[in-house]
Protein backbone atom coordinates (compact mmCIF):
# COMPACT_ATOMS: atom_id res chain seq x y z
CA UNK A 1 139.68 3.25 -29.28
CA UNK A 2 140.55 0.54 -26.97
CA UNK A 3 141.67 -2.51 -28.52
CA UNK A 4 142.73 -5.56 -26.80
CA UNK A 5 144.00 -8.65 -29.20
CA UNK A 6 144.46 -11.79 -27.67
CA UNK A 7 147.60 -13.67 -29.48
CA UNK A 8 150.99 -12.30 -30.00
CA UNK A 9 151.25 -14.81 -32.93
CA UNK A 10 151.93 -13.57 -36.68
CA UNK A 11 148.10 -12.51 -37.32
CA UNK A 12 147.63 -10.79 -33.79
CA UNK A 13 151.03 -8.60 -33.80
CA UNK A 14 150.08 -7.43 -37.42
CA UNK A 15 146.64 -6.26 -36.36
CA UNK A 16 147.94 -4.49 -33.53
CA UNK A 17 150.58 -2.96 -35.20
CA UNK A 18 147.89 -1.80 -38.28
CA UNK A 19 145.07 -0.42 -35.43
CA UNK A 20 147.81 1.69 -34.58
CA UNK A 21 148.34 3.20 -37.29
CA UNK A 22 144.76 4.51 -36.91
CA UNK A 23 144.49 5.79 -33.69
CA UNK A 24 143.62 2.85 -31.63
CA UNK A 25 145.70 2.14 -28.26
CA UNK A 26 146.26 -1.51 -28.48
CA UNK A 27 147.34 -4.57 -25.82
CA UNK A 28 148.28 -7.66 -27.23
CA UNK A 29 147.73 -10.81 -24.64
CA UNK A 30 150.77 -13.43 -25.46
CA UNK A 31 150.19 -16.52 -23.14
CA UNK A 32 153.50 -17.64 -23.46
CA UNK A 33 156.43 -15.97 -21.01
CA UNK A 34 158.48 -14.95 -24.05
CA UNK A 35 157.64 -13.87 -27.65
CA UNK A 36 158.03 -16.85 -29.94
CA UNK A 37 156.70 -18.70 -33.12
CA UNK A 38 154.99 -21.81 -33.58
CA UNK A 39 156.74 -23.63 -37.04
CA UNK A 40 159.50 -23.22 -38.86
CA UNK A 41 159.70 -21.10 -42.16
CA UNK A 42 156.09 -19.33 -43.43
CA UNK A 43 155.12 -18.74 -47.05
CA UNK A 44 153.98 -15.27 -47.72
CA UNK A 45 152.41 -13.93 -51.03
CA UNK A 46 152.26 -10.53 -52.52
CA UNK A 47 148.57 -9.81 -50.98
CA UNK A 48 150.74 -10.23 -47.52
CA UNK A 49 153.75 -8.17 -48.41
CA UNK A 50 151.45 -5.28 -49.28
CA UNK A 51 150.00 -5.08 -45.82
CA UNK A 52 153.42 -4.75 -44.56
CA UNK A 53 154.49 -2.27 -46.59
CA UNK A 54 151.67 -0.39 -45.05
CA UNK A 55 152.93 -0.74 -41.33
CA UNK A 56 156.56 -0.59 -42.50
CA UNK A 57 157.98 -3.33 -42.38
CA UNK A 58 157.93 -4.93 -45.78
CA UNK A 59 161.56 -3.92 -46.89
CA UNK A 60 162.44 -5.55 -43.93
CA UNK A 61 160.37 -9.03 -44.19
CA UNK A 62 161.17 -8.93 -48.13
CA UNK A 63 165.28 -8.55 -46.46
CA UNK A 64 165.06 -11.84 -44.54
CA UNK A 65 163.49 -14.13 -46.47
CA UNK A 66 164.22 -15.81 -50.13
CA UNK A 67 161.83 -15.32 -53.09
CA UNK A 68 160.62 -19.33 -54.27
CA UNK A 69 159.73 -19.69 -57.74
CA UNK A 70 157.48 -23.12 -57.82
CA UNK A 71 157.98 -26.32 -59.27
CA UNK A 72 156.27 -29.45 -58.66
CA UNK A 73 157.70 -32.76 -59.24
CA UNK A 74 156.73 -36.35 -59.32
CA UNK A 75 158.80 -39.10 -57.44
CA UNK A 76 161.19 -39.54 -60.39
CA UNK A 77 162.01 -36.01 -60.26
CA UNK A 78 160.17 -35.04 -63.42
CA UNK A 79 159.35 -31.05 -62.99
CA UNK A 80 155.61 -30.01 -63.59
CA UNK A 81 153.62 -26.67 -63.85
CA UNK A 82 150.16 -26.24 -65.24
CA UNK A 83 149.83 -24.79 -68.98
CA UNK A 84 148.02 -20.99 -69.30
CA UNK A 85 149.41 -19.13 -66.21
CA UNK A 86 152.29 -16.79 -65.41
CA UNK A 87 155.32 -16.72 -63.09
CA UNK A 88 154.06 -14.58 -61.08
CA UNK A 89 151.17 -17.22 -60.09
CA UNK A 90 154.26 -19.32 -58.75
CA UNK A 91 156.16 -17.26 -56.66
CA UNK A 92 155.89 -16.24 -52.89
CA UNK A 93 158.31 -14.95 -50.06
CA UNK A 94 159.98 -17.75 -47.86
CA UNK A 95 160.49 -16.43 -44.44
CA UNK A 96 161.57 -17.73 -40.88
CA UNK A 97 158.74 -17.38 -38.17
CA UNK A 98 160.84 -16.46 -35.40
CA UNK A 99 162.44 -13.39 -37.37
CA UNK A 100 158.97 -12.08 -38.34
CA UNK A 101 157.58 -12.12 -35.63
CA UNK A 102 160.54 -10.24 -33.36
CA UNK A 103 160.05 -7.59 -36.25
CA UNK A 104 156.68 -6.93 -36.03
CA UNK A 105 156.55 -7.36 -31.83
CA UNK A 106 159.59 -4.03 -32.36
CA UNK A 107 156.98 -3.01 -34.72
CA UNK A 108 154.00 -2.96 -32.54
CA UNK A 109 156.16 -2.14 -29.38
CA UNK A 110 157.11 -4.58 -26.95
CA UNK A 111 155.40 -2.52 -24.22
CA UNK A 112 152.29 -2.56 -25.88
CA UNK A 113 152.66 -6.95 -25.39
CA UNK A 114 151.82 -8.56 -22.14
CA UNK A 115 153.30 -11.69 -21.63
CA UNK A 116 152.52 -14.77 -19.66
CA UNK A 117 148.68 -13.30 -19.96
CA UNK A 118 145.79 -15.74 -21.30
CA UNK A 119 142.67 -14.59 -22.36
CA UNK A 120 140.55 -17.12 -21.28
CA UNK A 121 136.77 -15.46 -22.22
CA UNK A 122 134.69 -11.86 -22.15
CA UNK A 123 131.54 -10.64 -21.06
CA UNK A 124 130.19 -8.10 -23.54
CA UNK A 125 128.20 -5.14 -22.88
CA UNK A 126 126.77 -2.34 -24.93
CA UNK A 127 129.69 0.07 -23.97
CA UNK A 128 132.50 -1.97 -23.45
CA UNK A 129 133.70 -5.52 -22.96
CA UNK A 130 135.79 -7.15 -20.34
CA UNK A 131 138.35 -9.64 -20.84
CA UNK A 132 139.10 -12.15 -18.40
CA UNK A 133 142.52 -13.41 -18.02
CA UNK A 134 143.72 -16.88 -16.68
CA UNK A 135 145.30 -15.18 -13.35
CA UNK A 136 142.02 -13.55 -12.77
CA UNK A 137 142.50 -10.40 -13.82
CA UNK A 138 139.58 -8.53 -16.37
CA UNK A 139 140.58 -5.71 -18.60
CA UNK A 140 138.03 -3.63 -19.96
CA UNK A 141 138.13 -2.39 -23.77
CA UNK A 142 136.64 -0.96 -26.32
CA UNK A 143 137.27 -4.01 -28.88
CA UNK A 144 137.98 -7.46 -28.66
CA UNK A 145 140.22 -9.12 -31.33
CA UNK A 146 140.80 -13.01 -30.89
CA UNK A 147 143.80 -13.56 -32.98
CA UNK A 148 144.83 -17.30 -30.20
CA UNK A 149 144.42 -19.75 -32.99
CA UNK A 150 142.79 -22.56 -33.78
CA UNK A 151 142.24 -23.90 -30.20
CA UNK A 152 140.98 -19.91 -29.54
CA UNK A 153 139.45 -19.52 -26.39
CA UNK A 154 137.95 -16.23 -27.56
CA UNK A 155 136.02 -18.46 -30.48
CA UNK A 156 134.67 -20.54 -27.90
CA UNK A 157 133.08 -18.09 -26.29
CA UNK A 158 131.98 -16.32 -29.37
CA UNK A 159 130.51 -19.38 -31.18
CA UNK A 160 129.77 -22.08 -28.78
CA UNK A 161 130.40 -25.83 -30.18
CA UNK A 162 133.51 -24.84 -32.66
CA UNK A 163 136.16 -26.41 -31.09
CA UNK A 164 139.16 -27.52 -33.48
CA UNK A 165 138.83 -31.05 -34.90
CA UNK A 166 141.61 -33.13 -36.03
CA UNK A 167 141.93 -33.66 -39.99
CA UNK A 168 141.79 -37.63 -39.75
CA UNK A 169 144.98 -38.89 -40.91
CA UNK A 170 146.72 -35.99 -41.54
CA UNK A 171 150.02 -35.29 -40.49
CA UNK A 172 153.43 -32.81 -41.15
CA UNK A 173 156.79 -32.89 -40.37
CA UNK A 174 159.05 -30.37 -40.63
CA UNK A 175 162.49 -28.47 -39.89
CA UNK A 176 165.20 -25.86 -40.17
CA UNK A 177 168.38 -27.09 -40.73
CA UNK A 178 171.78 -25.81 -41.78
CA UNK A 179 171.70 -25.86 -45.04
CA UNK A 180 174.10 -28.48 -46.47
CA UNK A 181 175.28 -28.76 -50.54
CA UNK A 182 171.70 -29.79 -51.46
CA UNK A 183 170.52 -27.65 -54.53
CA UNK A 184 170.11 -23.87 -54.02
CA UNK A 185 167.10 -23.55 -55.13
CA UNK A 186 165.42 -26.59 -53.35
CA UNK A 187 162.62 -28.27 -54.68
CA UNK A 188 159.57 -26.66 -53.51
CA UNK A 189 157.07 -29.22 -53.45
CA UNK A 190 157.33 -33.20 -54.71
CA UNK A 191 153.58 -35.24 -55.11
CA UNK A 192 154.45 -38.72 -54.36
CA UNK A 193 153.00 -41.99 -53.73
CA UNK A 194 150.97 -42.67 -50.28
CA UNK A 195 149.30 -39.38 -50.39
CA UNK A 196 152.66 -37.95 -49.35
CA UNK A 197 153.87 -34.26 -50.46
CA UNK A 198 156.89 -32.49 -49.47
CA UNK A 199 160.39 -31.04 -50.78
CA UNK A 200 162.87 -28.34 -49.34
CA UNK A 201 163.65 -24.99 -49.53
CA UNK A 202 166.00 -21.68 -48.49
CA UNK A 203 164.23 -19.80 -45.82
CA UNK A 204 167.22 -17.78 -45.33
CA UNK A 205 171.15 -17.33 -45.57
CA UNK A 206 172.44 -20.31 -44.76
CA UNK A 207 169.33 -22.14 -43.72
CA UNK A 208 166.94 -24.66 -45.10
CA UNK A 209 163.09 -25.56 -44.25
CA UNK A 210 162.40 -29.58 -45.11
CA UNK A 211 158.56 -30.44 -44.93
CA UNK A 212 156.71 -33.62 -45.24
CA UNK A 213 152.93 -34.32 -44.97
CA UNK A 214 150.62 -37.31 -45.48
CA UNK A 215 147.10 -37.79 -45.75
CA UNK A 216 146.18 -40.86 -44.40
CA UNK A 217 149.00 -41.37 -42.71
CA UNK A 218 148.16 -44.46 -40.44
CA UNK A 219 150.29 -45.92 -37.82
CA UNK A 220 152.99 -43.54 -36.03
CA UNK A 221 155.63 -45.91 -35.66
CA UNK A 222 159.51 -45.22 -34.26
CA UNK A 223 160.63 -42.02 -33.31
CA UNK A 224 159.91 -38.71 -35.00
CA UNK A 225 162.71 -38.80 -37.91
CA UNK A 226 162.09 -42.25 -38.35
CA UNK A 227 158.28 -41.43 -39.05
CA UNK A 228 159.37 -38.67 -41.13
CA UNK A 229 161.86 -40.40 -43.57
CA UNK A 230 159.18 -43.27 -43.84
CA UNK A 231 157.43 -40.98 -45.71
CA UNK A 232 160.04 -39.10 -47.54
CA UNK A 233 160.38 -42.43 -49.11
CA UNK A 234 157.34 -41.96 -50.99
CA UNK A 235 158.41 -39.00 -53.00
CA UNK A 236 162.10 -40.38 -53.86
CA UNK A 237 162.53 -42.59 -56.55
CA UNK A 238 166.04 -43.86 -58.60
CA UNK A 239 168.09 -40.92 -56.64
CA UNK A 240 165.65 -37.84 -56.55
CA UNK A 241 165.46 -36.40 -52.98
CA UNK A 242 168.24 -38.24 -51.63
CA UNK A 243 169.34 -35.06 -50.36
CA UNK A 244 165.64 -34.64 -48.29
CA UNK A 245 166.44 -37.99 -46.76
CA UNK A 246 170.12 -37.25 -45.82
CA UNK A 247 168.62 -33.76 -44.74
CA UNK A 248 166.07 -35.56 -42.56
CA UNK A 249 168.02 -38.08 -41.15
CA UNK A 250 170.55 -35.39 -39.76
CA UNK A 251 168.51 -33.35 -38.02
CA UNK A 252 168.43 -33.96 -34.27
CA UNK A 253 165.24 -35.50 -32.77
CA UNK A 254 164.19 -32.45 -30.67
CA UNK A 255 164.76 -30.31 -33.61
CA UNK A 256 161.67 -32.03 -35.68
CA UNK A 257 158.28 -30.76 -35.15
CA UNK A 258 155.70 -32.82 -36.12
CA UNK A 259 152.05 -32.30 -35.98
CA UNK A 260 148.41 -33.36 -36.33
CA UNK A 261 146.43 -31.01 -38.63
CA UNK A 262 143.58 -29.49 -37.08
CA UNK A 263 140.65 -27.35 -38.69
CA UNK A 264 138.34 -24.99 -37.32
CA UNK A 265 134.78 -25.85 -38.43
CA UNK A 266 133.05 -23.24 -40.89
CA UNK A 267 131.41 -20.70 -38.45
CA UNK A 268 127.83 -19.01 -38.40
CA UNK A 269 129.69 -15.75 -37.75
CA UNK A 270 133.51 -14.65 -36.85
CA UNK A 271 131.83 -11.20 -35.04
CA UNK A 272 129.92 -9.21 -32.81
CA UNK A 273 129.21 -6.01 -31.86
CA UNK A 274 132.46 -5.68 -30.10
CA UNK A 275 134.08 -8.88 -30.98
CA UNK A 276 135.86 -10.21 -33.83
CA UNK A 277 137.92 -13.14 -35.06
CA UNK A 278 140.96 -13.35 -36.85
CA UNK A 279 143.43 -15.43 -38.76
CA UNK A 280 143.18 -18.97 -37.70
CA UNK A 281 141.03 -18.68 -35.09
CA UNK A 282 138.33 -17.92 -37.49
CA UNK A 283 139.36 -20.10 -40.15
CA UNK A 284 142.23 -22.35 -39.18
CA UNK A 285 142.29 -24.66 -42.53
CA UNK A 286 144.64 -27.49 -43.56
CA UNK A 287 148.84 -26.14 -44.82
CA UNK A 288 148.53 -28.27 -47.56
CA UNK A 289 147.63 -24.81 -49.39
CA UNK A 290 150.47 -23.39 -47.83
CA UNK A 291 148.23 -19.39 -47.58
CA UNK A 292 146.88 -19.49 -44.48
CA UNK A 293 149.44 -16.74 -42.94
CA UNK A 294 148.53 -14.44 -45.73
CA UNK A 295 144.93 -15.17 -45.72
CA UNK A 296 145.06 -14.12 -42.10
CA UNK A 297 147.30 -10.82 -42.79
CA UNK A 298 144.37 -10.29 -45.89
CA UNK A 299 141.84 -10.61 -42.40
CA UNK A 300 144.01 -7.71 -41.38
CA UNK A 301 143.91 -5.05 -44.36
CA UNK A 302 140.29 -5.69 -44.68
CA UNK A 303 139.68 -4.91 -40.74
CA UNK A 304 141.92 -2.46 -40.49
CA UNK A 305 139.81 -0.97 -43.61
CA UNK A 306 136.37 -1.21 -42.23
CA UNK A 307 137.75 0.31 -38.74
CA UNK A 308 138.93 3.28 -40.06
CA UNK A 309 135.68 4.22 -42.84
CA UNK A 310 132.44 2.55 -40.98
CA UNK A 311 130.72 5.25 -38.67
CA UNK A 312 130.21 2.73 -35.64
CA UNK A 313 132.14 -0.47 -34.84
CA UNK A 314 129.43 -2.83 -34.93
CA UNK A 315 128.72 -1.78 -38.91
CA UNK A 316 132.84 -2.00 -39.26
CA UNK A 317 132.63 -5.78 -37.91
CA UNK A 318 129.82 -6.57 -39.80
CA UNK A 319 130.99 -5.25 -43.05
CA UNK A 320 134.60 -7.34 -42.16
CA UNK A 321 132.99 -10.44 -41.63
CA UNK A 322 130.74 -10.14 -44.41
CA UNK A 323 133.78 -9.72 -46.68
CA UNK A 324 136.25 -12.26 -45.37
CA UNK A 325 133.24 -14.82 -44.99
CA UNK A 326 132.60 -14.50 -48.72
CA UNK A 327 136.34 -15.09 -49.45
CA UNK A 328 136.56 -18.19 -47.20
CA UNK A 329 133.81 -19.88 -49.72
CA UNK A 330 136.24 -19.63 -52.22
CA UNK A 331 139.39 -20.47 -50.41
CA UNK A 332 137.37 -23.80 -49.27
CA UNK A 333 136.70 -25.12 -52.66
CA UNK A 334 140.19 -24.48 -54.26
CA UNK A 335 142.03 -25.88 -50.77
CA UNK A 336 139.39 -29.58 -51.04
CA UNK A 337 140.34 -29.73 -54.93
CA UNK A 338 144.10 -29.02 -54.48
CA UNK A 339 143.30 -31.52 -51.94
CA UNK A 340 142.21 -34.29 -53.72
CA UNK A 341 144.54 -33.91 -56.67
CA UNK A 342 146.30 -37.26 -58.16
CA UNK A 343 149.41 -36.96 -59.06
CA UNK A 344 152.28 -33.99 -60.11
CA UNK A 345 150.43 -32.67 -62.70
CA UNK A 346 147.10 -32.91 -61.70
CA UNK A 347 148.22 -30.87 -57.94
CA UNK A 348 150.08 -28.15 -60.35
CA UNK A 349 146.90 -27.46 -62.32
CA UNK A 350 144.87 -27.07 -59.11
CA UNK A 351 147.48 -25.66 -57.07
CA UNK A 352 147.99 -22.60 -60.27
CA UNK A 353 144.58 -22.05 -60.41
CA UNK A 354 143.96 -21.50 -56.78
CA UNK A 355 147.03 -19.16 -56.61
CA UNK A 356 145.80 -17.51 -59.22
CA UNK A 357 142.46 -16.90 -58.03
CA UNK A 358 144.04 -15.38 -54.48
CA UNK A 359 145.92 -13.15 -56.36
CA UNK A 360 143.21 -12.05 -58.71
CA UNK A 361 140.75 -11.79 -55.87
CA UNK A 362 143.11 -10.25 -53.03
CA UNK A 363 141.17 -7.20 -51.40
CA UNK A 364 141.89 -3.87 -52.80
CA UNK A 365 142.63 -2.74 -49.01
């Protein structure tokens, strides 16, 4: 089968490199002129890793990353975790984006990537579908996979009126740094005043990923750092985190990306008979939940799955969305509660019980 995914991001290089695996000749359309990542450091749990142990690559994602085992804190540096559930409900894999996704690009095969190519909509028919590209050009295929994120083109087309909307008020900042003689093991994730969450951690040898976010941020004064230690202030109090600030204040200016938080609106459908959505272009939600990358490789198993037992595509789309639609009503309600938690413990309790749930619920894929 055909199959022509457009975004060389995390979610689009997986797919193509798991259609392979069952037969289909795949193109992935990469708008940028090189292959890179968007962000610094991604969490990945266990429902992720085993999707890359089925392409192959797992030993190798599992090699360059650092396993986290969770605490929260509260601005005095007080460690929390929520009563009644297990270590394995706080742990995930810590890995740089640009590493991952070089791995699974020489996992997919470079020449199976066209870069500098933008897929910009499709006509579909009853045999085929044709892409059109930003140059001009239209490919024809089999199957359509948008995989371009949460400002996807492919969505647009797909489900008119879904463009991305900003989550008022909410902002990250974040960074990769050398890491310095700050603790080790980092401090995962501090709930402090202002609506303000953030901490450190060891993405890899010899490097550290700092993160801050605010809801409700307000006014974006100064430069970048400067907006970024402003709120580091909230979660340091009497000498905790003086190492975030000191982290944040060294790292260069150009070095700090900072962002709005976008979300894709729930959708009325993520397929058609030839076209599907995937990862956040189907359900771009807000990182405060920190699962979005493996929710979109759990997209993956669970196409991949459907593909390779449903007689005809349009029952293998159907049967995906019907699946991953159901999940996403679930994901929603733990990611508004974890959300609106008040304080350390009250975010630990939440934040357990949604991990748990993902793990629990993962798809047997």
């Amino acid at each position: 089968m055909r199959t022509v995914i457009a975004g060389g991001g995390l979610v689009g290089l997986t797919t193509a490199a798991a259609l392979r695996l069952i037969g289909h000749e795949v193109t992935v359309l990469e708008q940028a002129p090189r292959m890179r990542a968007a962000g610094a450091g991604i969490g990945l749990w266990p429902n992720a890793l085993r999707e890359f142990d089925r392409i192959g690559v797992g030993a190798d994602v599992r090699g360059m990353g650092e396993e986290i085992d969770t605490w929260f804190f509260d601005p005095a540096g007080h460690p929390v975790r929520a009563d009644g559930y297990g270590a394995d409900d706080h742990r995930f894999l810590l890995v740089p984006r640009p590493r991952l996704n070089d791995l699974l690009a020489d996992a997919v095969g470079r020449d199976h990537v066209r870069l500098g190519a933008r897929a910009t909509g499709f006509t579909e028919h009853d045999t085929e579908v044709v892409v059109h590209l930003d140059h001009g050009e239209d490919l024809r295929t089999d199957l359509l996979i948008g995989a371009d994120g949460v400002h996807s083109r492919i969505r647009a087309r797909l489900a008119p009126g879904s463009d991305a909307a900003a989550h008022v008020g909410h902002f990250v900042w974040r960074a990769i740094v050398p890491s310095g003689d700050e603790r080790p093991e980092g401090s995962v994730l501090t709930i402090g005043r202002e609506r303000t969450r953030g901490g450190y951690a060891r993405v890899a040898e010899g490097r550290t990923m700092w993160m801050v976010n605010q809801f409700d941020a307000g006014p974006l004064d100064g430069t970048k750092r400067d907006r970024a230690l402003r709120r580091a202030r909230h979660l340091a109090e009497a000498g905790w985190h003086d190492d975030l600030l000191r982290m944040i204040a060294d790292t260069p200016e150009d070095a700090i990306l900072e962002n709005q938080v976008v979300l894709v609106p729930e959708l009325p459908r993520w397929t058609t008979a030839r076209v599907a959505l995937i990862g956040d272009a189907a359900h771009g939600l807000s990182p405060h939940i920190a699962a979005g990358g493996t929710l979109g490789i759990e997209d993956v198993g669970v196409l991949r799955t459907a593909l390779a037992e449903a007689p005809a595509l349009p029952e293998a789309l159907a049967r995906y969305e019907r699946v991953r639609m159901t999940r996403f009503d679930g994901v929603r309600k733990h990611s508004a509660r974890v959300e609106r938690a008040e304080g350390a413990g009250d975010f630990a309790a939440r934040y357990a019980a949604f991990s748990h749930w993902m793990l629990t619920t993962a798809p047997a894929t």
